[in-house]
Protein backbone atom coordinates (compact mmCIF):
# COMPACT_ATOMS: atom_id res chain seq x y z
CA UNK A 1 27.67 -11.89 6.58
CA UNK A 2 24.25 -11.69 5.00
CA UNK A 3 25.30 -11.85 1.77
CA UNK A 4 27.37 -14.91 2.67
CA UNK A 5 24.18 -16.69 4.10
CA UNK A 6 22.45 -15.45 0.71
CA UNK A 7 24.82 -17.73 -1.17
CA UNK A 8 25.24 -20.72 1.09
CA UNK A 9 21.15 -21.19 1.24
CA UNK A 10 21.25 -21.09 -2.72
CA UNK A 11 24.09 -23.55 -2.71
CA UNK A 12 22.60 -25.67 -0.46
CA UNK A 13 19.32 -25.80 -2.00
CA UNK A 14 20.90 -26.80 -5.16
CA UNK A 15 22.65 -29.91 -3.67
CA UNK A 16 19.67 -30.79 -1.43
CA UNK A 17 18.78 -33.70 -3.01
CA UNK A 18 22.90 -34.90 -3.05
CA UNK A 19 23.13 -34.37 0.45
CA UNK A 20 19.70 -36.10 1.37
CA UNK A 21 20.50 -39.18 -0.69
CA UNK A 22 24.06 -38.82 1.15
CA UNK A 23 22.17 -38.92 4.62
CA UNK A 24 19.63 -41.72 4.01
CA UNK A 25 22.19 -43.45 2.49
CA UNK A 26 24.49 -43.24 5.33
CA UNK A 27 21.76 -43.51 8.07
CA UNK A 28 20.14 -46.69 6.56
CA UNK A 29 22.29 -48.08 4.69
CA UNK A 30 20.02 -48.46 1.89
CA UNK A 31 21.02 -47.44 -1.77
CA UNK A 32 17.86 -47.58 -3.23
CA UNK A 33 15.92 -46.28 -0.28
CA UNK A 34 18.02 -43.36 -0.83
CA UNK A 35 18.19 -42.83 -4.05
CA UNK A 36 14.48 -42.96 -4.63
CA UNK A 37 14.35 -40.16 -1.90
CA UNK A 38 16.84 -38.31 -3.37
CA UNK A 39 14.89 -38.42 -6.66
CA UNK A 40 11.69 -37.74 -4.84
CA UNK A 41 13.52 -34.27 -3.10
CA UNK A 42 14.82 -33.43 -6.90
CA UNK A 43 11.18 -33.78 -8.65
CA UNK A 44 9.97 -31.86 -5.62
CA UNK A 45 12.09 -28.97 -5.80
CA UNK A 46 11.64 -28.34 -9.39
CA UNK A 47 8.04 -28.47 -9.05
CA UNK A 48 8.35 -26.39 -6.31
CA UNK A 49 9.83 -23.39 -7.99
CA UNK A 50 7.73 -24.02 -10.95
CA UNK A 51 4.31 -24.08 -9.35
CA UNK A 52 5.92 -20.44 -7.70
CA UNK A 53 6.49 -19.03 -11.25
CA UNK A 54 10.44 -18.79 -10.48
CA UNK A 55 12.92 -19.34 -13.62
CA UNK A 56 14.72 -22.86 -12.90
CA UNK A 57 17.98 -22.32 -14.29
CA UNK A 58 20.21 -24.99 -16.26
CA UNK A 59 22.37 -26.00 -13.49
CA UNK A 60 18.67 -26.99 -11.74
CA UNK A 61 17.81 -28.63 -14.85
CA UNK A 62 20.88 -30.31 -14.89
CA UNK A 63 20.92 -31.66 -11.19
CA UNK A 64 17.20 -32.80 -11.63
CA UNK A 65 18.38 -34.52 -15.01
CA UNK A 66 21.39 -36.32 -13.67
CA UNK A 67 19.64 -37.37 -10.26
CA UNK A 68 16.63 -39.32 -12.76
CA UNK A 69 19.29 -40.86 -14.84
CA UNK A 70 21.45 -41.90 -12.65
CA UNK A 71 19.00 -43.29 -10.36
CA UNK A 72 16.91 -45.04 -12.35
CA UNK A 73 20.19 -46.92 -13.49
CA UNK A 74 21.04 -47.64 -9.80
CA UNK A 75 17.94 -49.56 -9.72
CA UNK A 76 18.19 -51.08 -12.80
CA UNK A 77 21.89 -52.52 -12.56
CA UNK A 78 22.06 -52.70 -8.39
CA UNK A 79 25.75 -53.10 -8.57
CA UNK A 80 27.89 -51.32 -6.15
CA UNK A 81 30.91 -50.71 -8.34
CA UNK A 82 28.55 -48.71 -11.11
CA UNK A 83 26.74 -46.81 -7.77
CA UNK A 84 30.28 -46.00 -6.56
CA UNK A 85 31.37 -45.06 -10.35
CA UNK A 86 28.80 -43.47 -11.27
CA UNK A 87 29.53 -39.38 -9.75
CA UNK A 88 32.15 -39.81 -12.06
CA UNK A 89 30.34 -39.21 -14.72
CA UNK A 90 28.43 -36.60 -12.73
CA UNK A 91 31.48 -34.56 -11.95
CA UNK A 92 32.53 -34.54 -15.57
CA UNK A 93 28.96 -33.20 -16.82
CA UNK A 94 28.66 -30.87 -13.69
CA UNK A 95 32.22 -29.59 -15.06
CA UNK A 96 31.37 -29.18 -18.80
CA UNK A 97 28.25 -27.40 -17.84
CA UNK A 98 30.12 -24.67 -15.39
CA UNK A 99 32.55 -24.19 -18.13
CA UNK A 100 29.65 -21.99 -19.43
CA UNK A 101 31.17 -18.64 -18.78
CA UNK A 102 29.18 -16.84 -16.06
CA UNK A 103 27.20 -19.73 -14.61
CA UNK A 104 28.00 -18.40 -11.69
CA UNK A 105 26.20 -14.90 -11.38
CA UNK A 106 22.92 -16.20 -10.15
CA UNK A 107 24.96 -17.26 -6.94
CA UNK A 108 26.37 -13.46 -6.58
CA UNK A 109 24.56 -10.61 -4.12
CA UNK A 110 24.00 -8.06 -6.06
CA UNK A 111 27.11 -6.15 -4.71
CA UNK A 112 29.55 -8.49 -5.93
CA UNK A 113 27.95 -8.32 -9.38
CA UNK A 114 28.95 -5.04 -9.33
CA UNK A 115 32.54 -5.11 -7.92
CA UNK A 116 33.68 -8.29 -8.55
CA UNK A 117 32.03 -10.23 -11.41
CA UNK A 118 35.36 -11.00 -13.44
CA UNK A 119 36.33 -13.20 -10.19
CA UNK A 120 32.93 -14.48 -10.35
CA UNK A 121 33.56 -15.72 -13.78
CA UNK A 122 37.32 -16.92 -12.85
CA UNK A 123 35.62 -18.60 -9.66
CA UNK A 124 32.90 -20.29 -12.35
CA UNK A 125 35.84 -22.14 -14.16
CA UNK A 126 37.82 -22.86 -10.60
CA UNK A 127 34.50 -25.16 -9.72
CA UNK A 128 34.71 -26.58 -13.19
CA UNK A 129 38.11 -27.15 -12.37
CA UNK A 130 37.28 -29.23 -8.84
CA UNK A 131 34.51 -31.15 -10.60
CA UNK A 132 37.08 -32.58 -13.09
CA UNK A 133 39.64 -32.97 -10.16
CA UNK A 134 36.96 -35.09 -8.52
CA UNK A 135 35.91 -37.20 -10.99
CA UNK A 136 39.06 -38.47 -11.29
CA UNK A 137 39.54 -38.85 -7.60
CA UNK A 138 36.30 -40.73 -7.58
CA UNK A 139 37.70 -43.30 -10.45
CA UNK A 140 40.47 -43.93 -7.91
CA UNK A 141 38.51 -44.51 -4.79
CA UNK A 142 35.75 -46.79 -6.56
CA UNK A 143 38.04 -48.86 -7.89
CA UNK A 144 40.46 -49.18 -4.89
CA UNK A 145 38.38 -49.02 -1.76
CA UNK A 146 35.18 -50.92 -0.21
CA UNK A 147 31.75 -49.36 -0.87
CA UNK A 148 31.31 -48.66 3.34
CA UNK A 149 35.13 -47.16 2.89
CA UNK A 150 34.09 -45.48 -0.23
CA UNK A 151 31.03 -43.76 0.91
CA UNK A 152 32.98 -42.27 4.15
CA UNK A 153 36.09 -41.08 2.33
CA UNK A 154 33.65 -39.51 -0.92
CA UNK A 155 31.07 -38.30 1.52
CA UNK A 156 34.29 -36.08 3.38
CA UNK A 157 35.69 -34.80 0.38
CA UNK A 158 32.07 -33.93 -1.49
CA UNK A 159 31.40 -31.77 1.69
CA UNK A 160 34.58 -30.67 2.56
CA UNK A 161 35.75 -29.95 -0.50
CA UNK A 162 32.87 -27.50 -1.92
CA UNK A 163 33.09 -25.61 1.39
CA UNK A 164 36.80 -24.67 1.39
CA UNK A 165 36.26 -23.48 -2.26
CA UNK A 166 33.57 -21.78 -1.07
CA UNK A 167 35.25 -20.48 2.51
CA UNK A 168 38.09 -19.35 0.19
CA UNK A 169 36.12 -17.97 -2.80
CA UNK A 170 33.98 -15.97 -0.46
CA UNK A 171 37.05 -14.78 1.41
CA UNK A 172 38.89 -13.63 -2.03
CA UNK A 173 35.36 -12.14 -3.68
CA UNK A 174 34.89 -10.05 -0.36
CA UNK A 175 38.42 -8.74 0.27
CA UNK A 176 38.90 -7.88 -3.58
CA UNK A 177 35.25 -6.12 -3.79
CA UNK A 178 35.91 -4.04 -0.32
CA UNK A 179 38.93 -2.86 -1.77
CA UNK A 180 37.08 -2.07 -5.32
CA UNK A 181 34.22 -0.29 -3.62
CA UNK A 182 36.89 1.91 -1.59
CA UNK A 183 38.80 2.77 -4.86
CA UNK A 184 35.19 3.78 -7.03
CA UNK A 185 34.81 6.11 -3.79
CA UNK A 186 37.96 7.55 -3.50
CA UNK A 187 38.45 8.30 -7.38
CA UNK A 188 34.72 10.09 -7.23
């Protein structure tokens, strides 16, 4: 369970800044209220690990990169359809990048490194795979539903999407490594 913990905090620290924006956004209704939070949180935890002398890997980069961009176009065009367009084009870069084979390692304890990193690679491509599936979904839903609609149907499937790929990763990485550990004992 510790391990699982291990991951979810790194997961979560990597879409902080998503799920703030998500939160303000919902809470005040306020697009650019939130986004300029969200970009605030971004800058900050960048800096953060910087000023601590920790690497900031290219997913990080990436996140921090997209979250500037994108804002700064929300204020500049303040047009709902682009705001509810616009994780398109997030998805579809988020994807590209985790095509990089073995993104995913920095998320792995150090016990599924050693048991299971193939899945961890096949995992890797899975989430490239749902970042592609939901840019498309998000083409549909922008262009077919209400921004209030929009922002309650994306906000479910953001969340609840990532954590049943992650509930069933997690379930398939632990089951396959206890049964990999057992066999490297038994055959020594």
């Amino acid at each position: 369970m510790k391990n699982l913990f291990q991951a979810s905090r790194v997961l979560l620290l990597d879409m902080a800044s998503t799920l703030f924006f998500l939160a303000v956004y919902l809470a005040t209704g306020s697009i650019l209220l939130a986004v300029a939070l969200g970009m605030a949180l971004g800058i900050g935890q960048i800096a953060w690990e910087l000023v601590r002398k920790r690497p900031v890997e290219a997913l990080q980069w990436l996140s921090l990169v997209i979250i500037l961009v994108s804002g700064s176009a929300t204020f500049v065009t303040n047009d709902p359809v682009f705001v509810m367009l616009k994780p398109t084009v997030i998805y579809v870069v988020v994807g590209i990048v985790m095509l990089k084979r073995g993104w995913m390692t920095r998320y792995l304890p150090p016990i599924a490194q050693a048991t299971v990193p193939d899945l961890g690679i096949t995992f890797g491509y899975v989430w490239a795979g749902l970042m592609f599936f939901s840019a498309a979904l998000n083409i549909v839903l922008a262009l077919t539903l209400e921004p209030a609609t929009w922002a309650a149907v994306k906000s479910f499937w953001a969340i609840g999407s990532k954590l049943a790929l992650f509930g069933i990763q997690y379930a398939v990485m632990k089951s396959t490594g206890v049964r990999r550990a057992r066999a490297m004992m038994a055959a020594t």
